[in-house]
PDB file of N, CA and C in Angstrom:
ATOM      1  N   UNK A   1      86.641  89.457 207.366  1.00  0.00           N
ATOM      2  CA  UNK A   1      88.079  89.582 207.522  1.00  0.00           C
ATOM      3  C   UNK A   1      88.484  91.013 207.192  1.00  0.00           C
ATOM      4  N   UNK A   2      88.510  91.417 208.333  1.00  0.00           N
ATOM      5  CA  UNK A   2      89.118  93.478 207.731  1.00  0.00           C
ATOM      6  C   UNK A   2      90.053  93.433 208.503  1.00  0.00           C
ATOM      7  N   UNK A   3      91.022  94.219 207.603  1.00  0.00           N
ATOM      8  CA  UNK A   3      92.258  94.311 208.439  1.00  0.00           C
ATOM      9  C   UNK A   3      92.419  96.075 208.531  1.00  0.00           C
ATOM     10  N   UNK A   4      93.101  96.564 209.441  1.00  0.00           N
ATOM     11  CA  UNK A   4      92.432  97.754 209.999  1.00  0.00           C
ATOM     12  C   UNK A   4      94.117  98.770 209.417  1.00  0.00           C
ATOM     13  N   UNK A   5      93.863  99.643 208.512  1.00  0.00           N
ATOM     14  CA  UNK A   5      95.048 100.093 207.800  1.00  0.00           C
ATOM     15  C   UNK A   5      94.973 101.879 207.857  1.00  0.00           C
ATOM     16  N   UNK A   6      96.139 102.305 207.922  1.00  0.00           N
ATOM     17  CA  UNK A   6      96.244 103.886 208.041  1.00  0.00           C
ATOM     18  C   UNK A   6      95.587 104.775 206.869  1.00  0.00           C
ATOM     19  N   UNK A   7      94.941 105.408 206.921  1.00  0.00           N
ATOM     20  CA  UNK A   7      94.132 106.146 205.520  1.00  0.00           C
ATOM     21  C   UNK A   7      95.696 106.932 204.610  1.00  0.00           C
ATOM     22  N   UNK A   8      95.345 106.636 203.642  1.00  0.00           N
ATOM     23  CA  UNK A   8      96.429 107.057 202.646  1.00  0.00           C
ATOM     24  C   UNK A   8      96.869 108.499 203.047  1.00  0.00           C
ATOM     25  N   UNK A   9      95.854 109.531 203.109  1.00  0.00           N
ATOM     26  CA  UNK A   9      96.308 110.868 203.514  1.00  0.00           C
ATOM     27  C   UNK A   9      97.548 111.176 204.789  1.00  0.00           C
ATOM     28  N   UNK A  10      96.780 109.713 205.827  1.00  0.00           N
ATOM     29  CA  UNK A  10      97.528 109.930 207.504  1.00  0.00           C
ATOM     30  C   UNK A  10      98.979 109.894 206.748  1.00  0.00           C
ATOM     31  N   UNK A  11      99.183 108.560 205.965  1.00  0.00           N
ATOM     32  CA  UNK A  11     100.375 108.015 205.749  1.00  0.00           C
ATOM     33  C   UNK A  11     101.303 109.059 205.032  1.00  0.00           C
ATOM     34  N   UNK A  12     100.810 109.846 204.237  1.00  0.00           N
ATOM     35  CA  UNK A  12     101.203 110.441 203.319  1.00  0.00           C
ATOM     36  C   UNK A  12     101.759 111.544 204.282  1.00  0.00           C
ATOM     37  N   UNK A  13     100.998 112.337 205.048  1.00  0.00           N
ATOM     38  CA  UNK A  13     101.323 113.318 206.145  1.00  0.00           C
ATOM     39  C   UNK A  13     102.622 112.898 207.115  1.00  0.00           C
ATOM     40  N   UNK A  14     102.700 111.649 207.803  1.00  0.00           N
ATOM     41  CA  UNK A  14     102.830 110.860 208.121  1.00  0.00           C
ATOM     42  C   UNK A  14     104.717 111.356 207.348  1.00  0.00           C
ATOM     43  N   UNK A  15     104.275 110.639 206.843  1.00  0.00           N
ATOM     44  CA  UNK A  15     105.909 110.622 205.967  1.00  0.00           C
ATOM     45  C   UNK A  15     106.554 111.874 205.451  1.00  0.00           C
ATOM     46  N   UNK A  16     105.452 112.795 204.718  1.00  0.00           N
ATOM     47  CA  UNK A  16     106.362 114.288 205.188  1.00  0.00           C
ATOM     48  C   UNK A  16     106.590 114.731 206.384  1.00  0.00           C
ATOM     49  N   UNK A  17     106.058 113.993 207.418  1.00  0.00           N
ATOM     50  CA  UNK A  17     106.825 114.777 208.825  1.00  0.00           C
ATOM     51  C   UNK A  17     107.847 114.334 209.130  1.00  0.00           C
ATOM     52  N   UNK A  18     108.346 112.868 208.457  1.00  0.00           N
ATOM     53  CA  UNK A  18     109.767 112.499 208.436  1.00  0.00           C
ATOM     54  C   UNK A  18     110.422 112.721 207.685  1.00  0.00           C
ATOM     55  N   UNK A  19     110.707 113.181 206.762  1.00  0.00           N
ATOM     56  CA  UNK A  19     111.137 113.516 205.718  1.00  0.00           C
ATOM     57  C   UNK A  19     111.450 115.400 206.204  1.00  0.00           C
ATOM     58  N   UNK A  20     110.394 116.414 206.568  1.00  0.00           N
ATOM     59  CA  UNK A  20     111.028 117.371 207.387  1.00  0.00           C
ATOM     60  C   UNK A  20     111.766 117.200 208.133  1.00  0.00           C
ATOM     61  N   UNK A  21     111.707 115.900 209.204  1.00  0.00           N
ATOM     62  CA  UNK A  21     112.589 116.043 210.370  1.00  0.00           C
ATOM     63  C   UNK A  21     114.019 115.591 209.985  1.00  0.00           C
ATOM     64  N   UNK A  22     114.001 115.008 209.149  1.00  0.00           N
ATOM     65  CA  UNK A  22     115.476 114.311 208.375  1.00  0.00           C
ATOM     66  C   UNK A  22     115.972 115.334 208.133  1.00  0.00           C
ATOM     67  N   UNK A  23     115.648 115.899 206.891  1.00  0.00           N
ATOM     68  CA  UNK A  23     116.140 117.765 206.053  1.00  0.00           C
ATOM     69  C   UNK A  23     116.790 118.503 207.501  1.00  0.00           C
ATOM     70  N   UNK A  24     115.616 118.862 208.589  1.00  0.00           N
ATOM     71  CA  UNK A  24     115.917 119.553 209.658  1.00  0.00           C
ATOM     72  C   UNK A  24     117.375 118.986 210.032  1.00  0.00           C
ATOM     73  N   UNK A  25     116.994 118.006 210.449  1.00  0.00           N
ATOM     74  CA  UNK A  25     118.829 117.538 211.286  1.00  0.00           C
ATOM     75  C   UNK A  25     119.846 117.486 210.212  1.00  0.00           C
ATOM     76  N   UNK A  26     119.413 117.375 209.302  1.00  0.00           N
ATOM     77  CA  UNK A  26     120.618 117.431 207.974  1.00  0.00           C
ATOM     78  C   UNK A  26     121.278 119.071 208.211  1.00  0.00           C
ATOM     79  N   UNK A  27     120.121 119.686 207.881  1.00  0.00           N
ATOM     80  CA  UNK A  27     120.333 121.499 208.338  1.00  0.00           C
ATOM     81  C   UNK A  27     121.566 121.567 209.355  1.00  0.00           C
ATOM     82  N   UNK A  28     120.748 121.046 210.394  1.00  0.00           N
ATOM     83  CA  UNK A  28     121.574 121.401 211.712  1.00  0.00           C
ATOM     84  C   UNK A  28     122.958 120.678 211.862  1.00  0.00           C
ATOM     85  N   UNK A  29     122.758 119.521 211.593  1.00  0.00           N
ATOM     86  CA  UNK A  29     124.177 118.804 211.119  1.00  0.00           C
ATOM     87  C   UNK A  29     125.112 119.792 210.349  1.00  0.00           C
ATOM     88  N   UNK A  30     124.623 120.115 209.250  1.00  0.00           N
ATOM     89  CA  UNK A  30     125.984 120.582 208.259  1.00  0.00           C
ATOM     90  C   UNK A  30     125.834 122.128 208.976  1.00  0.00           C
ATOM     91  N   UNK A  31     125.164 122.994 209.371  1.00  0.00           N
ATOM     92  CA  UNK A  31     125.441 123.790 210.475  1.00  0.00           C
ATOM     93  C   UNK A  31     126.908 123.954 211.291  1.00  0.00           C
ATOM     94  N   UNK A  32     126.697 122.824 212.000  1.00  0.00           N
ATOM     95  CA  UNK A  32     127.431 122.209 213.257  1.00  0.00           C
ATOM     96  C   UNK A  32     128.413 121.839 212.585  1.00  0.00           C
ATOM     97  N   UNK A  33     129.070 121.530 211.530  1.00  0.00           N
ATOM     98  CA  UNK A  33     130.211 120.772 210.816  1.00  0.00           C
ATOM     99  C   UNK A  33     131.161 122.337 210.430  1.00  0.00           C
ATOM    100  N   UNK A  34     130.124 123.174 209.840  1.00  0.00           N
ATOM    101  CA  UNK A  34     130.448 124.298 209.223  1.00  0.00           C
ATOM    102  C   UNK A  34     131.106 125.101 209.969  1.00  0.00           C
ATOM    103  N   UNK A  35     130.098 125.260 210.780  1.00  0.00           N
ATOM    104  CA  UNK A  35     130.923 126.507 212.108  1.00  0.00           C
ATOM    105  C   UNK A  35     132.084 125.754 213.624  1.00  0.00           C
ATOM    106  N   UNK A  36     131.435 124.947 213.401  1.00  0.00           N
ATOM    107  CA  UNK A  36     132.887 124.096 214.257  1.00  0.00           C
ATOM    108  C   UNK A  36     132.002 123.812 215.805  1.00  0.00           C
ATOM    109  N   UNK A  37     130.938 124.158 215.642  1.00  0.00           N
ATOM    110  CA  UNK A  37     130.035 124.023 216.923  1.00  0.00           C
ATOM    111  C   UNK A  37     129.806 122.808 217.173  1.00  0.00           C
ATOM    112  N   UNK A  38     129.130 122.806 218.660  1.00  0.00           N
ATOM    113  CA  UNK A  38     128.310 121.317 219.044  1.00  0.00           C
ATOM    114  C   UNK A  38     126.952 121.227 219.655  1.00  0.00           C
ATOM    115  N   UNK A  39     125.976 120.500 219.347  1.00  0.00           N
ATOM    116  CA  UNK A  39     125.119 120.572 220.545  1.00  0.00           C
ATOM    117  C   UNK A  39     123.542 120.900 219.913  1.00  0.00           C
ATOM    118  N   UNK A  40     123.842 121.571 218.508  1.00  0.00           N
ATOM    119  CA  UNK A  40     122.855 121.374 217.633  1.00  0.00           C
ATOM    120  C   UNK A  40     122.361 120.467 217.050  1.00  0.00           C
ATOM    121  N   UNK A  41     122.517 119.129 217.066  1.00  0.00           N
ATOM    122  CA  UNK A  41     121.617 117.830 216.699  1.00  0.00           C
ATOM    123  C   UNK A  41     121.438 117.014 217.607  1.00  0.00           C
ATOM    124  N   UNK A  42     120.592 117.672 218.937  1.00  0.00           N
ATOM    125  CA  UNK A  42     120.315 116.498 219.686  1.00  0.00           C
ATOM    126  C   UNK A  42     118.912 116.309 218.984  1.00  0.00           C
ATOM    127  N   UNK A  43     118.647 114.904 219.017  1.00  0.00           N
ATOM    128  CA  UNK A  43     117.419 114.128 218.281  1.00  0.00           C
ATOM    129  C   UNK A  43     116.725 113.881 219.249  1.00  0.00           C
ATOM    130  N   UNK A  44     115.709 114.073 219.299  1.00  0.00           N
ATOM    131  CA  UNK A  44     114.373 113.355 220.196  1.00  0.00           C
ATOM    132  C   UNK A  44     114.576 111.457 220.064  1.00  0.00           C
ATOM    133  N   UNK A  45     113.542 111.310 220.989  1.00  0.00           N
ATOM    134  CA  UNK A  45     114.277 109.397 221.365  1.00  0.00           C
ATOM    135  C   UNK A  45     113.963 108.737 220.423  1.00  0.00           C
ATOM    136  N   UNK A  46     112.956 109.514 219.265  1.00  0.00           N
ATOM    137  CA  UNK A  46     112.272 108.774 218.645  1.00  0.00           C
ATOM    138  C   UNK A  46     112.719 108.426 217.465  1.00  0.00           C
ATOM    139  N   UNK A  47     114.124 108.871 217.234  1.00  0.00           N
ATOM    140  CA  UNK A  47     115.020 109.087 216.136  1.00  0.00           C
ATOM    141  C   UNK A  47     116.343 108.603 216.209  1.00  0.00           C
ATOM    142  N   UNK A  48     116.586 108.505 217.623  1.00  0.00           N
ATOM    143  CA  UNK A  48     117.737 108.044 217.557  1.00  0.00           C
ATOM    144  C   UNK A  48     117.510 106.310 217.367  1.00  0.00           C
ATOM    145  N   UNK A  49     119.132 105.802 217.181  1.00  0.00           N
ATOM    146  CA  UNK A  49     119.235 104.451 215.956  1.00  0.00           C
ATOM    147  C   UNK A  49     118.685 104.609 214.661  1.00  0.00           C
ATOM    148  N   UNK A  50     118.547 105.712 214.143  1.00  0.00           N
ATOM    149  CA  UNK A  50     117.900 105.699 212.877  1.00  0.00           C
ATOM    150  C   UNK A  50     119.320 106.229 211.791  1.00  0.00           C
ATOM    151  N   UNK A  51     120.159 106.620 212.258  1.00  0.00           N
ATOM    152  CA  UNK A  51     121.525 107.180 211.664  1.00  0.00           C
ATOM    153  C   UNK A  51     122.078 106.183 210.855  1.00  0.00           C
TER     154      UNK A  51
END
């Protein structure tokens, strides 16, 4: 019975690349709030519903 699981490192990597990409659009968000602009937080598909 093996059940087939992500190696701790992937996961770990894994989750700082979400955790950058969050920060990033946070960036660009308060950017875009600041200067009165638009058009700086378009999200890749893979992100959106995640708001």
């Amino acid at each position: 019975m093996s059940v087939t699981r992500t190696s701790n490192p992937r996961r770990i990597i894994r989750r700082i690349t979400e955790i950058w990409s969050e920060l990033d659009y946070a960036q660009r968000r308060l950017l875009e709030i600041t200067t009165g602009t638009s058009g700086l937080t378009r999200r890749s598909k893979d992100h959106q519903g995640r708001d």
